[in-house]
PDB file of N, CA and C in Angstrom:
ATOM      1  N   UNK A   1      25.542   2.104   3.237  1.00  0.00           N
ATOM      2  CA  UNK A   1      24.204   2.462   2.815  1.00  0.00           C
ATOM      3  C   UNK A   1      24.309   3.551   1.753  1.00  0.00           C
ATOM      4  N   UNK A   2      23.124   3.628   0.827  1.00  0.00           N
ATOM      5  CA  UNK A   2      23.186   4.052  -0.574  1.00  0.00           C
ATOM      6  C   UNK A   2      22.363   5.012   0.025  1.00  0.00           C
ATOM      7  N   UNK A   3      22.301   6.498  -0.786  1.00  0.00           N
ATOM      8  CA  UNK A   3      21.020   6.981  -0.442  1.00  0.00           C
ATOM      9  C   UNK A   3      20.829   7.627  -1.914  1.00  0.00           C
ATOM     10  N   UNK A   4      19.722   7.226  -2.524  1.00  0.00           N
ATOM     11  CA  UNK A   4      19.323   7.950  -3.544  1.00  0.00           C
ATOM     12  C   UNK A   4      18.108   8.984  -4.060  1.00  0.00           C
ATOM     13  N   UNK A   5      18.039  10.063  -4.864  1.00  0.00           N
ATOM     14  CA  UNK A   5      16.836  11.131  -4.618  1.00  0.00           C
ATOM     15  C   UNK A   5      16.236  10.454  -6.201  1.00  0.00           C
ATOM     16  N   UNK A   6      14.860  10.641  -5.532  1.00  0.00           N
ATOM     17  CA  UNK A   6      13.843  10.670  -7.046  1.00  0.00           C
ATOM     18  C   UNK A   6      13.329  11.707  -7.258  1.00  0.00           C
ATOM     19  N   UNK A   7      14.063  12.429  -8.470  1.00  0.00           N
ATOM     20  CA  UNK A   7      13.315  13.739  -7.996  1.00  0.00           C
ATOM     21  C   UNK A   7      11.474  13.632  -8.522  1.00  0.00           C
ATOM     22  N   UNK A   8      11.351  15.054  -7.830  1.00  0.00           N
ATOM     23  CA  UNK A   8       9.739  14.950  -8.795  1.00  0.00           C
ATOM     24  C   UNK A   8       9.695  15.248 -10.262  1.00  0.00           C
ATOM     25  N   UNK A   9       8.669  14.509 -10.839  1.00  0.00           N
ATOM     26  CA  UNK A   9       8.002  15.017 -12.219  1.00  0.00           C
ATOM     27  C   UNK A   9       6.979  15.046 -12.698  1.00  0.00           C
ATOM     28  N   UNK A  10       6.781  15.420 -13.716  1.00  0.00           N
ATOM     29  CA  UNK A  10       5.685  15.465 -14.526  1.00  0.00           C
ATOM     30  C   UNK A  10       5.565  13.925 -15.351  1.00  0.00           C
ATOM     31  N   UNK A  11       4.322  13.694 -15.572  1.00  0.00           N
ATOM     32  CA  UNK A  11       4.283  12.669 -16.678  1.00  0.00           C
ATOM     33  C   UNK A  11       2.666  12.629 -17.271  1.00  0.00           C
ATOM     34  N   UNK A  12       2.720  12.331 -18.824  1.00  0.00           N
ATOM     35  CA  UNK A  12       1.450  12.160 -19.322  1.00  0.00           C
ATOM     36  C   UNK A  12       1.396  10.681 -20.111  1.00  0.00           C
ATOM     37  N   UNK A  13       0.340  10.906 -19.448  1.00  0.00           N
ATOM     38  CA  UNK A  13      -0.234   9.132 -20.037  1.00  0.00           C
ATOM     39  C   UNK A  13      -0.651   8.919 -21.368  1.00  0.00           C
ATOM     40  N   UNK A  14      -0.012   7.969 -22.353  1.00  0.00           N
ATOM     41  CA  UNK A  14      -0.022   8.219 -23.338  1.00  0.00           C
ATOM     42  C   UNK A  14      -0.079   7.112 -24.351  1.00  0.00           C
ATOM     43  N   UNK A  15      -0.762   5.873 -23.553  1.00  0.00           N
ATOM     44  CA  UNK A  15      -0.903   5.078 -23.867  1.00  0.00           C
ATOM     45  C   UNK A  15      -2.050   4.051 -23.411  1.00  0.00           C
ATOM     46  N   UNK A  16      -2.934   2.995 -23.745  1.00  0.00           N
ATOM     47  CA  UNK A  16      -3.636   2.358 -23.185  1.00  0.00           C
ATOM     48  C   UNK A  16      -3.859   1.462 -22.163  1.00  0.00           C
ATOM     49  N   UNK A  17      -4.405   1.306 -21.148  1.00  0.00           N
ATOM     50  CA  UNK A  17      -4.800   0.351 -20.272  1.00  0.00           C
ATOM     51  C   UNK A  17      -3.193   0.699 -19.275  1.00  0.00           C
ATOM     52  N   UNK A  18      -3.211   1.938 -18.706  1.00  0.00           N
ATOM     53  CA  UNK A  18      -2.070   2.076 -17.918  1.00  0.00           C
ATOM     54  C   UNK A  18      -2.974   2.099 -16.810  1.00  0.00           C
ATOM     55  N   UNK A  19      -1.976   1.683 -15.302  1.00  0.00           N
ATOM     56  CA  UNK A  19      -2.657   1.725 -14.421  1.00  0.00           C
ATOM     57  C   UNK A  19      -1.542   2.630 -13.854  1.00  0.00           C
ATOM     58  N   UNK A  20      -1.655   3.314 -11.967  1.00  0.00           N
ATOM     59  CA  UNK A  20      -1.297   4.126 -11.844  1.00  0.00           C
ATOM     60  C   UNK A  20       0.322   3.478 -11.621  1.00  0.00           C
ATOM     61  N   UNK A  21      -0.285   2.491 -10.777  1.00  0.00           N
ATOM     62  CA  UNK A  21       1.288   1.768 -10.602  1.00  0.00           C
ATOM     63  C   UNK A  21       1.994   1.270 -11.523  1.00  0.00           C
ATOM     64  N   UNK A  22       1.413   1.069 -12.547  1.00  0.00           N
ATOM     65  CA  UNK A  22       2.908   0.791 -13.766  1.00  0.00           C
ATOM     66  C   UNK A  22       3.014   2.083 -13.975  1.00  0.00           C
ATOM     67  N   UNK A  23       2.231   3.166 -14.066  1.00  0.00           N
ATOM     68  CA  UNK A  23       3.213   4.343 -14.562  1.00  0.00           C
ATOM     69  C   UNK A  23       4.443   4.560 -13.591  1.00  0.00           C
ATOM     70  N   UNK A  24       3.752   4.329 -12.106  1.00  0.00           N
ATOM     71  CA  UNK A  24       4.792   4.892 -11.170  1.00  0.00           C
ATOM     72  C   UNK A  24       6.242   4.005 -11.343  1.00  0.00           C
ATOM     73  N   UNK A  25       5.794   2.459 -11.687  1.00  0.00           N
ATOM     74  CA  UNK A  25       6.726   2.055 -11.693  1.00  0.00           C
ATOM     75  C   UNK A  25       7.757   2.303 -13.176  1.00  0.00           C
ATOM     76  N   UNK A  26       7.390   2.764 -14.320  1.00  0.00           N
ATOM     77  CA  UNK A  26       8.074   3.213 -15.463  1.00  0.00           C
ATOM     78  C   UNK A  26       8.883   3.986 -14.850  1.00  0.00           C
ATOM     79  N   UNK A  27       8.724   5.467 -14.206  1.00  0.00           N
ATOM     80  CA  UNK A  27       8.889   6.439 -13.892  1.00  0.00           C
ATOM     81  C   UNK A  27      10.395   5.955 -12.710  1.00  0.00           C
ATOM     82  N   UNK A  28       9.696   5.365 -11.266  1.00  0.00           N
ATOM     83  CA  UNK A  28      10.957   4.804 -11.132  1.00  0.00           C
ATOM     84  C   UNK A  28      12.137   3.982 -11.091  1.00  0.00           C
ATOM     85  N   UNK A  29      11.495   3.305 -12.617  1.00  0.00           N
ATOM     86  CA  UNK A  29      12.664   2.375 -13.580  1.00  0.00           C
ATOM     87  C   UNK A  29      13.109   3.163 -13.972  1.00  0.00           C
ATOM     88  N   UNK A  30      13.328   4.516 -14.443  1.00  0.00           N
ATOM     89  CA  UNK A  30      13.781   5.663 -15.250  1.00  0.00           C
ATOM     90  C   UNK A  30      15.114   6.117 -14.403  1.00  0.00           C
ATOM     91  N   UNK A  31      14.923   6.438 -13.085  1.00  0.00           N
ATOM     92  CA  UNK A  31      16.120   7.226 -12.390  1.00  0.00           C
ATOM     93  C   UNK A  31      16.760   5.609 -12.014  1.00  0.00           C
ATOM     94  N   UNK A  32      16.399   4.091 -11.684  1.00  0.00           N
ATOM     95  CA  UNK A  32      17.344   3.466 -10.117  1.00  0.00           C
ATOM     96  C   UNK A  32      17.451   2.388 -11.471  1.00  0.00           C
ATOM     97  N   UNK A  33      17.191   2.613 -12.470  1.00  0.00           N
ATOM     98  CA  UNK A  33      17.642   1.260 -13.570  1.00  0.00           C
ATOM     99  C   UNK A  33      17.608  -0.295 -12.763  1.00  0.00           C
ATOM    100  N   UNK A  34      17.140  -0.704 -11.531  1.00  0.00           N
ATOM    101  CA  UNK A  34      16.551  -1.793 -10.804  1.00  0.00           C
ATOM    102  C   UNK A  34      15.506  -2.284 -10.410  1.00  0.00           C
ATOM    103  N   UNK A  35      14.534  -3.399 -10.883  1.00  0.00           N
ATOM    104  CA  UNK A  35      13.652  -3.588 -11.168  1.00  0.00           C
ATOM    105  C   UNK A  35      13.488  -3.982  -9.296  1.00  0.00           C
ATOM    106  N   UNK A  36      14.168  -4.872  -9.145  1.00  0.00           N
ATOM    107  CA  UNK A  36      14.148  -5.261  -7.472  1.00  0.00           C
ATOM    108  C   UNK A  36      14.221  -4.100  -6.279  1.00  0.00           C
ATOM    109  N   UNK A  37      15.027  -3.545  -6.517  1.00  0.00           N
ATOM    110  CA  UNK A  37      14.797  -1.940  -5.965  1.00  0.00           C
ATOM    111  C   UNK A  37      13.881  -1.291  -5.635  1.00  0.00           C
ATOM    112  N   UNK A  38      12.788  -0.881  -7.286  1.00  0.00           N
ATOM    113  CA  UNK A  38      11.679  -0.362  -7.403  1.00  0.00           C
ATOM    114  C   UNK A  38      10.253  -1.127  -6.204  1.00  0.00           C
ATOM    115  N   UNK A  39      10.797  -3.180  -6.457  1.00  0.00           N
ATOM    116  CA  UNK A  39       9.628  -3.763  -5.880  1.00  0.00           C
ATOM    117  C   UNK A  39       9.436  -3.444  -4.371  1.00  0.00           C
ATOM    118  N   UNK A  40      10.803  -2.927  -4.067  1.00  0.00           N
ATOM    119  CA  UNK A  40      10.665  -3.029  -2.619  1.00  0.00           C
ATOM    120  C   UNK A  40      10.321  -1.958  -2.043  1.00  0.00           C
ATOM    121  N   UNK A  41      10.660  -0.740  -2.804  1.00  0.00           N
ATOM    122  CA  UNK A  41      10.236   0.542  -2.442  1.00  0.00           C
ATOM    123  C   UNK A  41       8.735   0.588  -1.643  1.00  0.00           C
ATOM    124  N   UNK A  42       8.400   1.282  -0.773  1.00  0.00           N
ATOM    125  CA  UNK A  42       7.467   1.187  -0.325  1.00  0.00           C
ATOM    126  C   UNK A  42       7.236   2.933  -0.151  1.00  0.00           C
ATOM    127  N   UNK A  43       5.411   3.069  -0.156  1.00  0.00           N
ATOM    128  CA  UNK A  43       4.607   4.242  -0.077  1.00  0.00           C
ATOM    129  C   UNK A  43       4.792   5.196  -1.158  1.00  0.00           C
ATOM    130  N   UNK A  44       5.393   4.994  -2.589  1.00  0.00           N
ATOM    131  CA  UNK A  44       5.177   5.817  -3.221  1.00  0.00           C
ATOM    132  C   UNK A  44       3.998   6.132  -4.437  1.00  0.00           C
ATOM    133  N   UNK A  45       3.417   5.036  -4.195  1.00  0.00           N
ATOM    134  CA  UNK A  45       2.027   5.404  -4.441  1.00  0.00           C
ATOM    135  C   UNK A  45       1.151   5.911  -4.010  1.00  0.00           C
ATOM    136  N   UNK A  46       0.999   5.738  -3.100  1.00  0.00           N
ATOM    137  CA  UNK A  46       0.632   6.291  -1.599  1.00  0.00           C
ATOM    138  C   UNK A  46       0.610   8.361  -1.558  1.00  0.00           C
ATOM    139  N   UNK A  47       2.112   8.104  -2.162  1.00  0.00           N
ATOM    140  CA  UNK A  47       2.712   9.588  -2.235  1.00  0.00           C
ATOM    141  C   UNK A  47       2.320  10.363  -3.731  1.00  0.00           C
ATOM    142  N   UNK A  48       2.219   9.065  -4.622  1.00  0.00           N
ATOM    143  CA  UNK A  48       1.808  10.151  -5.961  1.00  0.00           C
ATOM    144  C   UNK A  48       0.350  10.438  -5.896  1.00  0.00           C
ATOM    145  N   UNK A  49      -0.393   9.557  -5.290  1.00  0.00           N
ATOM    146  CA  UNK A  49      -2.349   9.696  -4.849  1.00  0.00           C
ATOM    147  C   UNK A  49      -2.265  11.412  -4.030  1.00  0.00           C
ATOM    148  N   UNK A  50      -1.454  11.028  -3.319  1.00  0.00           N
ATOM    149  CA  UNK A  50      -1.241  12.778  -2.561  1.00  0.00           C
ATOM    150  C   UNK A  50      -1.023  13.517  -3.139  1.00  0.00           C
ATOM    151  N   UNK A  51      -0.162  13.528  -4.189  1.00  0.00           N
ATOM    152  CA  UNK A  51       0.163  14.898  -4.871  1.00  0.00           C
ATOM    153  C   UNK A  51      -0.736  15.064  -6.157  1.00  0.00           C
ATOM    154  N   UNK A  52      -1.371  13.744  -5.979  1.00  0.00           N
ATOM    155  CA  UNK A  52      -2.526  14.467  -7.301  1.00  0.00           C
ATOM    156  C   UNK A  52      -4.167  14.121  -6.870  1.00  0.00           C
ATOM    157  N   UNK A  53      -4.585  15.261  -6.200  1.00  0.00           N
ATOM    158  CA  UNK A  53      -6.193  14.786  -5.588  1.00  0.00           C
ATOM    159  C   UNK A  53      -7.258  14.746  -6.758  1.00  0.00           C
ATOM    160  N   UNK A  54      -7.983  14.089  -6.724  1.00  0.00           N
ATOM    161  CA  UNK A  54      -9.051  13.457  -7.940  1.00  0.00           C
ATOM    162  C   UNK A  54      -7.990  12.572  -9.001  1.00  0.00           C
ATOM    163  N   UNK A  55      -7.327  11.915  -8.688  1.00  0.00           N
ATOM    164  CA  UNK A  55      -7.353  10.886  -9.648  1.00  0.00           C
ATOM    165  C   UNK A  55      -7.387   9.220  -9.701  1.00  0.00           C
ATOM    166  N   UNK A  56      -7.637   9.446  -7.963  1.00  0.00           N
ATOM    167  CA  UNK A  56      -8.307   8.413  -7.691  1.00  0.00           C
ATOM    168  C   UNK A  56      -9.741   7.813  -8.675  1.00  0.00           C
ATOM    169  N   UNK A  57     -10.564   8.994  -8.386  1.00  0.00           N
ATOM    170  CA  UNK A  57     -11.814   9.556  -9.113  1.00  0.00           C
ATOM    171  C   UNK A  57     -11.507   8.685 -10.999  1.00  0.00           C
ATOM    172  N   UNK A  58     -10.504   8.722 -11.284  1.00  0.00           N
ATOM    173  CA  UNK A  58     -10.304   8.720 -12.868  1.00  0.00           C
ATOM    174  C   UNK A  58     -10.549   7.040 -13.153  1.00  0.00           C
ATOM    175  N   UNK A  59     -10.360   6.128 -12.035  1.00  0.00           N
ATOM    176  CA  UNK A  59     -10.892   4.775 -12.290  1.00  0.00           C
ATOM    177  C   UNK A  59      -9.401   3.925 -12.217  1.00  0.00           C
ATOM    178  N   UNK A  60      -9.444   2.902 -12.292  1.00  0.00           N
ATOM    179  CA  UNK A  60      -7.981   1.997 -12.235  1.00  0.00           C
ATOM    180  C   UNK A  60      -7.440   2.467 -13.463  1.00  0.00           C
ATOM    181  N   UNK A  61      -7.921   2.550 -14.814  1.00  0.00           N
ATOM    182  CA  UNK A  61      -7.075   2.569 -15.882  1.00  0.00           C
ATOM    183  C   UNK A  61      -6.877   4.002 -16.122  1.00  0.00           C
ATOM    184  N   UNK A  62      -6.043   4.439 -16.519  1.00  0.00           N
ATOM    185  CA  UNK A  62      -5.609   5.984 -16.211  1.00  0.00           C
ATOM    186  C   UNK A  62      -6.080   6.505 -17.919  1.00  0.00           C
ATOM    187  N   UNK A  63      -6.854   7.459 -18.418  1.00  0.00           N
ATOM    188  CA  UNK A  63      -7.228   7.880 -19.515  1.00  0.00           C
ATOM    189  C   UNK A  63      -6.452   8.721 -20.070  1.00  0.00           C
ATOM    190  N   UNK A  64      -6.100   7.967 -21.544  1.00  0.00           N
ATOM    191  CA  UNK A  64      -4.920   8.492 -22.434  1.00  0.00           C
ATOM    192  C   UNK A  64      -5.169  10.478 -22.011  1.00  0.00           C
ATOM    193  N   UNK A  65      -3.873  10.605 -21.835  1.00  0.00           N
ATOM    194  CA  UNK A  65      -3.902  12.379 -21.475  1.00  0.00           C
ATOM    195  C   UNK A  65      -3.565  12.756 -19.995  1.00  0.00           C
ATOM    196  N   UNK A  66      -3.996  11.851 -19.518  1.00  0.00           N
ATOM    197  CA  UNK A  66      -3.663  12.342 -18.059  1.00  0.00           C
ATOM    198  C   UNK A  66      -2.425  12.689 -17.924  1.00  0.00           C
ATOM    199  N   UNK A  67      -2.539  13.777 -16.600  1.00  0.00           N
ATOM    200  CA  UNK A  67      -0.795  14.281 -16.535  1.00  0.00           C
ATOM    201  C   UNK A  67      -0.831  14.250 -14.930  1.00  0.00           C
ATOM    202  N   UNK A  68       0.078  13.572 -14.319  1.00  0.00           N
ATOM    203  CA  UNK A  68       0.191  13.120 -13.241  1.00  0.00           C
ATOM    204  C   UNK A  68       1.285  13.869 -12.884  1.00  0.00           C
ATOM    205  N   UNK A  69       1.556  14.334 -11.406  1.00  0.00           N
ATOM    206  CA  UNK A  69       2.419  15.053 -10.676  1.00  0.00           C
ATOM    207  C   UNK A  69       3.614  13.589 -10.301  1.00  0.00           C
ATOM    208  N   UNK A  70       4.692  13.540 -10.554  1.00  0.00           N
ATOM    209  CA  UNK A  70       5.488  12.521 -10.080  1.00  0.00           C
ATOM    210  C   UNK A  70       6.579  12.803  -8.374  1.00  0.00           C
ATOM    211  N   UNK A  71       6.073  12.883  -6.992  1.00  0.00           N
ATOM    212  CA  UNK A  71       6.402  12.992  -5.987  1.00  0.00           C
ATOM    213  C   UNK A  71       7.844  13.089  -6.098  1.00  0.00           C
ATOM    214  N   UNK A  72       8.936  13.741  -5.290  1.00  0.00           N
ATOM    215  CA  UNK A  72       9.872  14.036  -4.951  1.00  0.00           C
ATOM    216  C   UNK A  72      10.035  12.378  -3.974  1.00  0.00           C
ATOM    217  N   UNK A  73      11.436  11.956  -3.747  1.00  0.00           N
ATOM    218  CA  UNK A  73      11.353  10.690  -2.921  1.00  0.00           C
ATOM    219  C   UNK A  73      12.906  10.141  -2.482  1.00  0.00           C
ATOM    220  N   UNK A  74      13.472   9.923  -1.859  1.00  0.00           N
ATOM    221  CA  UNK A  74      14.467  10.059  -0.911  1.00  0.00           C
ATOM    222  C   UNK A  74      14.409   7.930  -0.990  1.00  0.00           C
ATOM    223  N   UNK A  75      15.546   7.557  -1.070  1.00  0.00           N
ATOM    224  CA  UNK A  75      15.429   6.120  -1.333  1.00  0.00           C
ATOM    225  C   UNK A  75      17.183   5.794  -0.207  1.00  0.00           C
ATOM    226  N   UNK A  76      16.417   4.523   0.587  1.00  0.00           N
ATOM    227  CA  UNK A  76      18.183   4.400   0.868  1.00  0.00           C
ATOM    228  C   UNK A  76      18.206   2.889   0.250  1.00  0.00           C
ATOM    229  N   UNK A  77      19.334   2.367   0.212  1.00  0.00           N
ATOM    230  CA  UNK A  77      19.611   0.747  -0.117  1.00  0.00           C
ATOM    231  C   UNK A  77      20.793   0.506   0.851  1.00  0.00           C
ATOM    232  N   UNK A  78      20.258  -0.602   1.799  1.00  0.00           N
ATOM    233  CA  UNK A  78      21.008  -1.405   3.508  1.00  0.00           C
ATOM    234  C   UNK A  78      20.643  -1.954   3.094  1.00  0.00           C
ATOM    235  N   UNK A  79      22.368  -2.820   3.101  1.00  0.00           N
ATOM    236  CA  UNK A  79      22.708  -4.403   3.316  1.00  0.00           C
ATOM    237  C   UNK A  79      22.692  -4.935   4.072  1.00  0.00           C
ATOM    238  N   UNK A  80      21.538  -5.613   5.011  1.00  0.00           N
ATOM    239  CA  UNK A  80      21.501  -6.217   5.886  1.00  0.00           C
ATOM    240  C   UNK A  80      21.869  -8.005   6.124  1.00  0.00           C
ATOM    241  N   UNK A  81      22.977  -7.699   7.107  1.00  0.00           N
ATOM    242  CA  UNK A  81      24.037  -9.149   7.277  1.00  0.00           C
ATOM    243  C   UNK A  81      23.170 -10.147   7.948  1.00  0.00           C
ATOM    244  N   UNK A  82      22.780 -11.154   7.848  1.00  0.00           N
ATOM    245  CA  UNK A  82      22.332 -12.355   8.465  1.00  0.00           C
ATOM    246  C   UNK A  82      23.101 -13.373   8.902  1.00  0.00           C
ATOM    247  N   UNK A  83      23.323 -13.330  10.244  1.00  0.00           N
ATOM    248  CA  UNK A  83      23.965 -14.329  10.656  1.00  0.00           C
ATOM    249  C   UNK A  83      23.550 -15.586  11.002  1.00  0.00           C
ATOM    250  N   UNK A  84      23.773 -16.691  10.857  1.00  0.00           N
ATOM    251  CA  UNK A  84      23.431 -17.833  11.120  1.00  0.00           C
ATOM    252  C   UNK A  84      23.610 -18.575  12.529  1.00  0.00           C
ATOM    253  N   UNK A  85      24.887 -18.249  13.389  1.00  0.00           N
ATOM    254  CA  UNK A  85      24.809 -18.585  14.315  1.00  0.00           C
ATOM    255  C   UNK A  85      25.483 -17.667  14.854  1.00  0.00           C
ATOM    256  N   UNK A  86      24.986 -17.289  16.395  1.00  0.00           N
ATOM    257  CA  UNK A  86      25.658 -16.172  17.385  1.00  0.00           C
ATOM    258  C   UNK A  86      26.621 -16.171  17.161  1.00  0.00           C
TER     259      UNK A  86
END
C-alpha cells in the first residue's frame, strides 16, 4: 500500500465556466499525475466545501477570481487480490 499527502492550497479561478469539481480535480491532477486515482478518490469535495464556507452560495459555475482554500488530504492506493476460486 501507497500512501500519498495532498498538501493544502490556494487556487484562483481564472477562467470560464469552471465548476468546483474540475477545479478540484485540476488541482489533484497536479500532485498524483493519475486520472483513475483522482476518479476514485472519494470526499474531497466534500472537504474543499468545508474549508471554504459561502461558496456554495457562488452558484455551480465558480466566478472568474475566486480563490478557493485547497484541503490538506492523506490518499492511500491497495491492491486488492481477487480470487476466483477458494
Amino acid at each position: 500500500m501507497t500512501v500519498r499527502l495532498i498538501p493544502a492550497g490556494t487556487i484562483t479561478v481564472d477562467l470560464e465556466d469552471v465548476t468546483l469539481d474540475l477545479a478540484c480535480y485540476d488541482y489533484l491532477m497536479q500532485w498524483t499525475g493519475d486520472r483513475i486515482q483522482v476518479a476514485k478518490l472519494k470526499g474531497y469535495l466534500e472537504a474543499t466545501y468545508a474549508a471554504n464556507p459561502g461558496l456554495a452560495r457562488l452558484g455551480l459555475v465558480l466566478p472568474r477570481g475566486t480563490v478557493i482554500s485547497m484541503p490538506e488530504m492523506t490518499i492511500s492506493t491497495e491492491i486488492k487480490t481477487v480470487r476466483l476460486w477458494s
